[in-house]
Every structure is written in structure tokens, then in C-alpha cells.
Protein backbone atom coordinates (compact mmCIF):
# COMPACT_ATOMS: atom_id res chain seq x y z
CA UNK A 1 8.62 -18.96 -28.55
CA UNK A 2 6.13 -16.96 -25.94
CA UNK A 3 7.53 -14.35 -24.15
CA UNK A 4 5.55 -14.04 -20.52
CA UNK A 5 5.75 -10.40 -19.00
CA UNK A 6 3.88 -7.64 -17.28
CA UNK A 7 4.06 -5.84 -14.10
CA UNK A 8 2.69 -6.94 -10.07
CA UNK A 9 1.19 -4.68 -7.31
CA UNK A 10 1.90 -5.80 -4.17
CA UNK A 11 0.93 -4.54 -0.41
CA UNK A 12 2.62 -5.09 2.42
CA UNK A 13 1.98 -4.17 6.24
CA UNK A 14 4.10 -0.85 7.09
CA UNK A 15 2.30 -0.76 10.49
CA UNK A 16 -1.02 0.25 12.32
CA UNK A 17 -1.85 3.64 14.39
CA UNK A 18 -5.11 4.29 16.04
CA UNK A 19 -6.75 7.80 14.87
CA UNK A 20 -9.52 9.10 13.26
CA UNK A 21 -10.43 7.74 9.86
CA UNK A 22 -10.90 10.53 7.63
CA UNK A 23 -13.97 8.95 5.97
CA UNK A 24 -16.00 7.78 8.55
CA UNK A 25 -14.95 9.94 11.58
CA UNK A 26 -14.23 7.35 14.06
CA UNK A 27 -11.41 6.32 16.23
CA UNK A 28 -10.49 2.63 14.54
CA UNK A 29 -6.81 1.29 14.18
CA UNK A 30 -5.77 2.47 10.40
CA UNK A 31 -3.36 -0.11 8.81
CA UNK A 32 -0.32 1.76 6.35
CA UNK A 33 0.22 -0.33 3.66
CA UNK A 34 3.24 0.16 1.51
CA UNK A 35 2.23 -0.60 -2.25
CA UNK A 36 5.46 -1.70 -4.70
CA UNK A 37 4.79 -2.37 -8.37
CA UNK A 38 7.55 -4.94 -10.28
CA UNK A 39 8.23 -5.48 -13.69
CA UNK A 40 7.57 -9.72 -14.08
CA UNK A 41 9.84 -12.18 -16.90
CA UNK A 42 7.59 -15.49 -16.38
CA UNK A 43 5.84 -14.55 -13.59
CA UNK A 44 8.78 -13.50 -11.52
CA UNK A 45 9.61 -9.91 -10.37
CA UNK A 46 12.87 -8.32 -11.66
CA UNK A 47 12.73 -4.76 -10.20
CA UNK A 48 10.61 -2.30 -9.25
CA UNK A 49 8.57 0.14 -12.45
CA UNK A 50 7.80 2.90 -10.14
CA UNK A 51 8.92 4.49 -6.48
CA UNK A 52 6.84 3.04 -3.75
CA UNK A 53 3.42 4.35 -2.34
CA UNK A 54 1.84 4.55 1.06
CA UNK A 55 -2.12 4.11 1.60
CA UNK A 56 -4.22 3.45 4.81
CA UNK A 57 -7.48 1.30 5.33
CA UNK A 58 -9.57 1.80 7.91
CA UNK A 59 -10.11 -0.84 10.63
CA UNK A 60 -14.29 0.35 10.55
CA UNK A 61 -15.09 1.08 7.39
CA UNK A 62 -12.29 -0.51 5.29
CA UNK A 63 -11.99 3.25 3.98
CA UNK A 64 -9.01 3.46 1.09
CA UNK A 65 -6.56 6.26 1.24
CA UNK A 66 -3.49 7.78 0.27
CA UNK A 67 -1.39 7.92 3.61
CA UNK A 68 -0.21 11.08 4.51
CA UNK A 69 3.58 11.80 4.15
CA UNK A 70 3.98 13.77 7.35
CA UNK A 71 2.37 9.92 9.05
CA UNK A 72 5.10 8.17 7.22
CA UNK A 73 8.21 9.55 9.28
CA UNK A 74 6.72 7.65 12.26
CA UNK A 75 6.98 4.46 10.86
């Protein structure tokens, strides 16, 4: 008998502000993106491993980033 598990990342769209990137320096729309990692049984997700994270990419330079928590009561 095989047992199948591990655990899945996924992103999701939180929302989008326009601001300065904080890699590049320029005014672009930054897209939050709110990360959730599941424990899988056969490839399905049963509940979550850890507490959710936020990150931001940057419209112009695709720049990767923690989001910052004071941002996140906005959205």
C-alpha cells in the first residue's frame, strides 16, 4: 500500500495598490499576494501547516517581497 502526502504553496490575489516598488523605485501597480501552505493525503489539501503570509510583486520589475503588515490593514 503507498501512502501519497506532502504539503502545497499556493498564491492567491489579495489585491493591487499603485506605489513605489521598493526595488526598482518606480511608481507601478504592486499586486499582494496571500501565500497559504496545506498539508496534502493524495494530492488533496486537508488543512493549513503554517499561518498565512503576505508578499508583493512588482508590476515593472516583477520585484518579490514580503508585504508590509502596516499595507495589510487596507486590504
Amino acid at each position: 500500500m503507498f501512502l501519497l502526502f506532502g504539503v502545497r504553496s499556493k498564491d492567491h490575489l489579495a489585491g493591487t495598490r499603485l506605489m513605489n516598488c521598493e526595488v526598482c523605485g518606480w511608481q507601478a501597480p504592486q499586486q499582494i499576494l496571500k501565500r497559504t501552505t496545506k498539508f496534502t493525503l493524495f494530492f488533496i489539501p486537508l488543512f493549513p501547516m503554517k499561518p498565512s503570509s503576505y508578499y508583493m510583486v512588482c508590476g515593472h520589475c516583477q520585484g518579490f517581497r514580503r508585504a508590509d503588515p502596516q499595507l495589510l490593514s487596507a486590504v
